[in-house]
Protein backbone atom coordinates (compact mmCIF):
# COMPACT_ATOMS: atom_id res chain seq x y z
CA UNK A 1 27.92 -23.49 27.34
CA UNK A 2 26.68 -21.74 24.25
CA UNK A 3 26.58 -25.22 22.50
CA UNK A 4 24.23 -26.51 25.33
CA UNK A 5 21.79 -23.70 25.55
CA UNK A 6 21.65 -23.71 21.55
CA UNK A 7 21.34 -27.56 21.56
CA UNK A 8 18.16 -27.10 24.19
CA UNK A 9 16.46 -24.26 22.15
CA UNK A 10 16.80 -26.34 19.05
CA UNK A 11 15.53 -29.61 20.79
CA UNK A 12 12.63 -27.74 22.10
CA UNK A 13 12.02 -25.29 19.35
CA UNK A 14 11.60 -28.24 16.78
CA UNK A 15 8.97 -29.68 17.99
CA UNK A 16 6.73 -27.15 18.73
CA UNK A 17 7.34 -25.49 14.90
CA UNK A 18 7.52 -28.11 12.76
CA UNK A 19 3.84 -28.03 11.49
CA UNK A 20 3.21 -24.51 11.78
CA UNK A 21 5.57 -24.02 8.57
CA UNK A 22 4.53 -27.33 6.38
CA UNK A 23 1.71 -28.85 4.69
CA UNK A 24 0.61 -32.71 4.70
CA UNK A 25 1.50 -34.56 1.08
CA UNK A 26 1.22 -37.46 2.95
CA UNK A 27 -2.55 -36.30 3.37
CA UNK A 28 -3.55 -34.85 -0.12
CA UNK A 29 -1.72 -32.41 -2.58
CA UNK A 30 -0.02 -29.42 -1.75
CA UNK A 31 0.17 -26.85 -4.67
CA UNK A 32 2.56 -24.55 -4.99
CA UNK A 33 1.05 -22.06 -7.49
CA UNK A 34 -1.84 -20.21 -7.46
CA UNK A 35 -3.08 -21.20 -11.04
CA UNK A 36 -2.32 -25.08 -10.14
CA UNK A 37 -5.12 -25.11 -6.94
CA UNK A 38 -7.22 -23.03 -8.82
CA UNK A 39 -7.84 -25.55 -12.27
CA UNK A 40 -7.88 -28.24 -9.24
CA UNK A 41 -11.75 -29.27 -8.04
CA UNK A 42 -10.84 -29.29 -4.30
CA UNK A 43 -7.50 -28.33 -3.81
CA UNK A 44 -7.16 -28.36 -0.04
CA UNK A 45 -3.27 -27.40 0.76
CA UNK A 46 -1.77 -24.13 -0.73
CA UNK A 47 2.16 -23.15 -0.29
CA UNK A 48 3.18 -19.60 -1.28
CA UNK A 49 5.66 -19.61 1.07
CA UNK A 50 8.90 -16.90 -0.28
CA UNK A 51 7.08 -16.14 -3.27
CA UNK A 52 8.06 -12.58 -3.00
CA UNK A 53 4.55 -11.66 -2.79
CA UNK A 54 3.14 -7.96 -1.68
CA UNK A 55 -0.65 -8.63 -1.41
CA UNK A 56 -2.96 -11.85 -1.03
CA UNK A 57 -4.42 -12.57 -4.59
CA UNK A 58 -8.18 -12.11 -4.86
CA UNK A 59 -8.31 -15.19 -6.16
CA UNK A 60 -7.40 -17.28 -3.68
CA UNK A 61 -11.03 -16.79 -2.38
CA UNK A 62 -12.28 -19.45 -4.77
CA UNK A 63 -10.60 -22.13 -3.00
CA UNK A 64 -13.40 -22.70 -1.13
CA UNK A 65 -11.83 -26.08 0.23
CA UNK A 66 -8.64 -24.90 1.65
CA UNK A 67 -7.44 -25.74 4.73
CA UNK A 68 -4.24 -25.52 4.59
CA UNK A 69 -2.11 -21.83 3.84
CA UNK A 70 1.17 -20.77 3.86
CA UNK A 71 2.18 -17.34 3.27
CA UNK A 72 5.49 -16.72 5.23
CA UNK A 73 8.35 -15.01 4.23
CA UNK A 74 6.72 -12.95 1.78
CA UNK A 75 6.20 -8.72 1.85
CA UNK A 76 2.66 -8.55 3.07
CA UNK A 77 1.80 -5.57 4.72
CA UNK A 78 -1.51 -5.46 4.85
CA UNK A 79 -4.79 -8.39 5.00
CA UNK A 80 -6.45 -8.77 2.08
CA UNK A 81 -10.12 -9.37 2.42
CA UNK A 82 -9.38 -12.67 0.41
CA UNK A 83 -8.36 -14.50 3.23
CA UNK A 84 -11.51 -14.51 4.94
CA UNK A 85 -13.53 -16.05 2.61
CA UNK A 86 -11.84 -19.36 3.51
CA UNK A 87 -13.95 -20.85 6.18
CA UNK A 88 -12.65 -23.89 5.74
CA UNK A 89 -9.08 -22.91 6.45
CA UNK A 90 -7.30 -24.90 9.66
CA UNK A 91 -3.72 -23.55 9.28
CA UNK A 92 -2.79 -19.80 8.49
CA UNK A 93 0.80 -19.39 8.40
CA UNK A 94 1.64 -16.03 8.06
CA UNK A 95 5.14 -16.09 9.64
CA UNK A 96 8.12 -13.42 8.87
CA UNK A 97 5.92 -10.84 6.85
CA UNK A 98 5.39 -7.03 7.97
CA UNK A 99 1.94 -7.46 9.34
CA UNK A 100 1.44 -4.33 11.88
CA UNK A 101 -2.14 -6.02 13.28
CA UNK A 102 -4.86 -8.42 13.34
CA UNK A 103 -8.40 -7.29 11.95
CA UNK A 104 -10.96 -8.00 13.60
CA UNK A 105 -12.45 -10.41 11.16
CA UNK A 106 -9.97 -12.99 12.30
CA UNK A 107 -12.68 -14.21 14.18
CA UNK A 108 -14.68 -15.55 10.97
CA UNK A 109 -11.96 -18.85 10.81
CA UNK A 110 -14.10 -20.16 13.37
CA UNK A 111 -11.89 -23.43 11.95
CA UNK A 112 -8.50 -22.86 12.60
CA UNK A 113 -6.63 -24.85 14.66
CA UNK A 114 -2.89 -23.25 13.91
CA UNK A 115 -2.28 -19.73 13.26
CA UNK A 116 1.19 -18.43 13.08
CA UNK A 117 1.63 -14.65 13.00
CA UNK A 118 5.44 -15.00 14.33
CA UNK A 119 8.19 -12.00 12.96
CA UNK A 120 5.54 -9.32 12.19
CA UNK A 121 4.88 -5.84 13.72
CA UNK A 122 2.07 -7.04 15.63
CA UNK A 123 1.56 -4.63 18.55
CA UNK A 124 -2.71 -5.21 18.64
CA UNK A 125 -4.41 -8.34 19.38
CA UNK A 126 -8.27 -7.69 18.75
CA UNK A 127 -10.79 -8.80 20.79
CA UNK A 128 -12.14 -11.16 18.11
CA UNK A 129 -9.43 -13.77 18.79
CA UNK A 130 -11.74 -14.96 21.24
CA UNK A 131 -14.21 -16.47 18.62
CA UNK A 132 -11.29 -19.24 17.51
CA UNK A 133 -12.55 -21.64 20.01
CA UNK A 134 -10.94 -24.20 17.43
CA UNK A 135 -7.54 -23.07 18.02
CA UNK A 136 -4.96 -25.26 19.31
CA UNK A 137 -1.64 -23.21 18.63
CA UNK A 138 -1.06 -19.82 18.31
CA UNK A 139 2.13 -18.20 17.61
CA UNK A 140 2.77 -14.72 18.00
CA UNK A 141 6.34 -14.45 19.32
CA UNK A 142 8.90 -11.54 17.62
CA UNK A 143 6.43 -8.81 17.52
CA UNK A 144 5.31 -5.58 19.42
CA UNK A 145 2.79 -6.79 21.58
CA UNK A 146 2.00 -5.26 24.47
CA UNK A 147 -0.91 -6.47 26.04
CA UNK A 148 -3.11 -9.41 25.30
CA UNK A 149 -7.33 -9.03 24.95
CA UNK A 150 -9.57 -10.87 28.09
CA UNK A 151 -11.14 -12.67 24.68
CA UNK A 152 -8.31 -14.95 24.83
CA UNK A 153 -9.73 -16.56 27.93
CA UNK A 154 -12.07 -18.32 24.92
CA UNK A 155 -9.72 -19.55 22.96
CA UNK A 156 -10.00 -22.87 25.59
CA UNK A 157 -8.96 -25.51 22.99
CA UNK A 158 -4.96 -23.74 23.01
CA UNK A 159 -2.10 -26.69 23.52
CA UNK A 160 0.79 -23.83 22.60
CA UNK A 161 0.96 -19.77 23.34
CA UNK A 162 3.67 -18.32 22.20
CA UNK A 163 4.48 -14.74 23.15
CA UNK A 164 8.07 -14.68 23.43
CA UNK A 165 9.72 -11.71 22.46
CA UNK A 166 7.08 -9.06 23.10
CA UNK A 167 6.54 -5.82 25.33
CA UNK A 168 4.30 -7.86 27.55
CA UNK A 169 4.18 -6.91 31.10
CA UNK A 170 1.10 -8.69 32.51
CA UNK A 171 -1.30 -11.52 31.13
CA UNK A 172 -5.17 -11.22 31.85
CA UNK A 173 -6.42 -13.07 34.50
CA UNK A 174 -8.42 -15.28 31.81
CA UNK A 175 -5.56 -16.43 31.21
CA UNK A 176 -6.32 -18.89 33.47
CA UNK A 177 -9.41 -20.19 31.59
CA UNK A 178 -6.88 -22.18 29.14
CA UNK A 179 -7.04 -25.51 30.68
CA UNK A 180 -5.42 -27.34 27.95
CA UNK A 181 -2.38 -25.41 27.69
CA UNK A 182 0.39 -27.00 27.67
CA UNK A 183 3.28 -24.84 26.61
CA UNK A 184 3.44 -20.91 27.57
CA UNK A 185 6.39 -19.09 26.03
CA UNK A 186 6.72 -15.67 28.02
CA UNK A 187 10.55 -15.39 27.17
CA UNK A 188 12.13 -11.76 26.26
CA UNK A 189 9.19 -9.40 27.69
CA UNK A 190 8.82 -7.50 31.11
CA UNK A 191 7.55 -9.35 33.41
CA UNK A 192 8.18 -8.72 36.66
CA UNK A 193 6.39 -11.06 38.78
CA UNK A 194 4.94 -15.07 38.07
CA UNK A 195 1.53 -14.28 38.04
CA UNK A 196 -0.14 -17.16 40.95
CA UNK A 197 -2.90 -17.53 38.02
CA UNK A 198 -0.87 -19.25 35.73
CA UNK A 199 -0.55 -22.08 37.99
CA UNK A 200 -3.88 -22.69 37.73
CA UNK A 201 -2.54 -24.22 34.20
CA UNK A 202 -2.59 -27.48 35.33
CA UNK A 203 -1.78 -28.96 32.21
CA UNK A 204 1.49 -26.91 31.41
CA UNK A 205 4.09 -28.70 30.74
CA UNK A 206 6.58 -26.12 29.41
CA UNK A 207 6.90 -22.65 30.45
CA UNK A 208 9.63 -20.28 29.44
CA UNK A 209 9.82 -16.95 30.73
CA UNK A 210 14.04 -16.35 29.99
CA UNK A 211 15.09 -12.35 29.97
CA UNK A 212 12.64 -10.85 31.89
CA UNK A 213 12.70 -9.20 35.48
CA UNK A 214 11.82 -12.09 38.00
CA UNK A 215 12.71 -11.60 41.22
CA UNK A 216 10.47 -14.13 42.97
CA UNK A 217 8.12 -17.12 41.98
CA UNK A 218 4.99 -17.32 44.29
CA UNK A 219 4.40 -20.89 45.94
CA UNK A 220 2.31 -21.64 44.06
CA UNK A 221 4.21 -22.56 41.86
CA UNK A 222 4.01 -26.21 43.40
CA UNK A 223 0.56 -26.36 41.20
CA UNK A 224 2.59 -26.86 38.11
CA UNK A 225 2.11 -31.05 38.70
CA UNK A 226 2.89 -31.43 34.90
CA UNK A 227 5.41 -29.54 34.11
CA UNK A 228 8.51 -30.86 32.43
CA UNK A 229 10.08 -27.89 31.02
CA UNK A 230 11.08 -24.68 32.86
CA UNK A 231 13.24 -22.13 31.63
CA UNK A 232 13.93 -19.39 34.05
CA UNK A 233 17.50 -18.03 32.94
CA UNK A 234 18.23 -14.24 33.31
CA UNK A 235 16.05 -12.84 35.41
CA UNK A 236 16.90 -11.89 39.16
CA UNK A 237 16.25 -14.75 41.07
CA UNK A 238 17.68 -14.50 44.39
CA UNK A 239 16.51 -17.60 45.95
CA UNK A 240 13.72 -19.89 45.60
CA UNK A 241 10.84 -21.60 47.26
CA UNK A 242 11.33 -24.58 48.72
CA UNK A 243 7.89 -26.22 46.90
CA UNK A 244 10.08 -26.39 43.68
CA UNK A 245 11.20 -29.47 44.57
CA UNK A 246 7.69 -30.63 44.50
CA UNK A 247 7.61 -30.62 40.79
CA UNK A 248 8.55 -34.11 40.75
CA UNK A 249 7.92 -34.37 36.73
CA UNK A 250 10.64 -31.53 35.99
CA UNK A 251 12.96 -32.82 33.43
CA UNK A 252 14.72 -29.68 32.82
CA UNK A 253 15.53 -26.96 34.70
CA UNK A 254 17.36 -23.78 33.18
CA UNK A 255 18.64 -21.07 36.22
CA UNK A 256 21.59 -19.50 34.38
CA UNK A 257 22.27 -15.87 35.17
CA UNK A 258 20.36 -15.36 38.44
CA UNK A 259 22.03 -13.99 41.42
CA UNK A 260 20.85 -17.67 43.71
CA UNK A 261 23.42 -18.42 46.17
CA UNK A 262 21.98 -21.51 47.24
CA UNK A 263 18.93 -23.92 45.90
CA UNK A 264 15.64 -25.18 47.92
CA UNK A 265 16.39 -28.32 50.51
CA UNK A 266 15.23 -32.11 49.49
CA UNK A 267 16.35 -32.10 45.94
CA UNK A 268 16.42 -35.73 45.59
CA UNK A 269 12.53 -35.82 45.37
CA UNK A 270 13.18 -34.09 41.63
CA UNK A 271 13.99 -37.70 40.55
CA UNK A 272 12.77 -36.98 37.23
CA UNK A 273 14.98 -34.09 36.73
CA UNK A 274 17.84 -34.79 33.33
CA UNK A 275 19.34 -31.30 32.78
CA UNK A 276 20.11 -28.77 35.53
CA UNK A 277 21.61 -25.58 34.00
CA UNK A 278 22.96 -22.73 36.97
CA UNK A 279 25.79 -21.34 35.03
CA UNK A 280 26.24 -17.63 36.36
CA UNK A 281 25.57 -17.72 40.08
CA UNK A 282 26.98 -16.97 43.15
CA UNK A 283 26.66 -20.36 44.61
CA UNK A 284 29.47 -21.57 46.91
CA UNK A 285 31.66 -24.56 46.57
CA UNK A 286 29.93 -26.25 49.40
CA UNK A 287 26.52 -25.65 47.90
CA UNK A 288 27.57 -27.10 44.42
CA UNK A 289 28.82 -29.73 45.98
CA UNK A 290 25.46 -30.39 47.92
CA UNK A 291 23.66 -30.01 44.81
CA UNK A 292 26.23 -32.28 42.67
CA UNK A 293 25.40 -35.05 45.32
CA UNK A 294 21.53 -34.76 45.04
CA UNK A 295 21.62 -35.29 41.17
CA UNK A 296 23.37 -37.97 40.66
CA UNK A 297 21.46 -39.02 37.41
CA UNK A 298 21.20 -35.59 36.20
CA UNK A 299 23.67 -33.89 34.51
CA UNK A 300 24.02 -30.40 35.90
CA UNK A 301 25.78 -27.03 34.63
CA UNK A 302 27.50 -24.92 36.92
CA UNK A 303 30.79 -22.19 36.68
């Protein structure tokens, strides 16, 4: 079972991270020095990526033209004023570094469009986030986040919000103001409860909100006419609404280690549905056996 859950995360994980690390050479050069981009006229891509680096050069300022930077996996502690003098700049990846917050003058890249701030110390998000109207994918998962600014209701061109592995207990209601989102990762926080507002997401088409403390999901839930993806494992589920089965676009569904003894009536309208995982719940034999007949073109997981 370990193989299948790992074989999910990886199909899943792929896609949405692929860009966030790399440049475009298909595009136009990507240097990877300093000194190179900087005897360039209009060097546009930049990789420092695991250059062992402590602070961002002051240098890097004359690039006037970048728009492309990658700084992960390096030991920078701290924002360099540098940075902001890149107006240009469309993708920021910042990714495994030991960031402890976002200044507020994030919110003079009025151009970005990615901005990955994944593996830090994160535990602010400044109200200036809301001035990246541009930005289509933000990643922020693996940090110390607690809480996340009403600002981000204006950030209403986001495709991707990732907050997985956080201390996040709520979302503000603006939340709800991101009408182009299409995946929300909520996994390995404290929530409690599906907030109704987040159905009014109509666009989502993944949501993962694994390891947290769900006990119910509201109906309306049945809003969700998009959605492909959901990932509900360990939580504690005891049963759920019968409008699930009106997400007739569901392609996989992930239930594993809930206490449900028994799954909503008319499964057969999930005809869509490819994976069912339920490993880890109290469900009888006659109730897998109900749910092994509905899903006959689905391959589904159970103990």
């Amino acid at each position: 079972m370990k193989k299948v859950l790992y074989l999910v995360s990886a199909i899943i994980g792929t896609t949405l991270n692929i860009f966030s690390q790399n440049a475009n050479p298909l595009d136009t050069k990507v240097y990877g020095k300093l000194e190179n981009a900087l005897q360039a006229s209009n060097a546009t891509q930049l990789n420092l990526r695991d250059q062992h680096l402590f602070y961002i050069p002051d240098e890097i300022k004359n690039l006037k033209d970048l728009t492309f930077l990658n700084l992960m996996r390096n030991n920078l502690e701290r924002w360099d004023s540098s940075v902001f003098f890149l107006k240009k700049l469309e993708v920021l990846n910042l990714k495994l570094n030991s960031l402890n917050y976002i200044p507020n003058e994030i919110g003079s890249l009025k151009q970005l469009i990615r901005l990955n701030l994944a593996d830090n110390n994160i535990s602010y998000i400044p109200d200036d986030i809301g001035e990246l109207v541009n930005l289509r994918f933000l990643h922020l998962s693996t940090n110390k986040i607690t809480s996340l600014p009403k600002s981000i209701g204006n950030c209403t061109s986001l495709e991707v919000l990732e907050l997985n592995n956080n201390q996040l207990s709520y979302l503000p209601e603006t939340i709800a103001n991101l009408s182009d989102l299409k995946t929300l990762n909520l996994g390995y926080n404290q929530f409690y409860e599906l907030d109704e507002k987040w159905t009014l997401l109509e666009k989502i088409e993944e949501l993962n909100i694994e390891y947290n403390h769900l006990r119910l999901l509201p109906d309306e839930i049945k809003y969700l006419k998009n959605i492909k993806t959901l990932i509900l494992n360990n939580n504690n589920l005891q049963e759920l609404p019968e409008v699930l089965t009106h997400l007739t676009s569901l392609e996989l569904l992930i239930l594993s280690h809930n206490n449900l003894t028994k799954l909503p009536d008319n499964l057969e309208n999930m005809t869509q549905l490819r994976t069912l995982i339920l490993l880890h719940n109290p469900l009888s034999k006659k109730e897998k056996n109900r749910i092994k007949n509905a899903f006959l073109n689905c391959k589904v997981y159970m103990d």
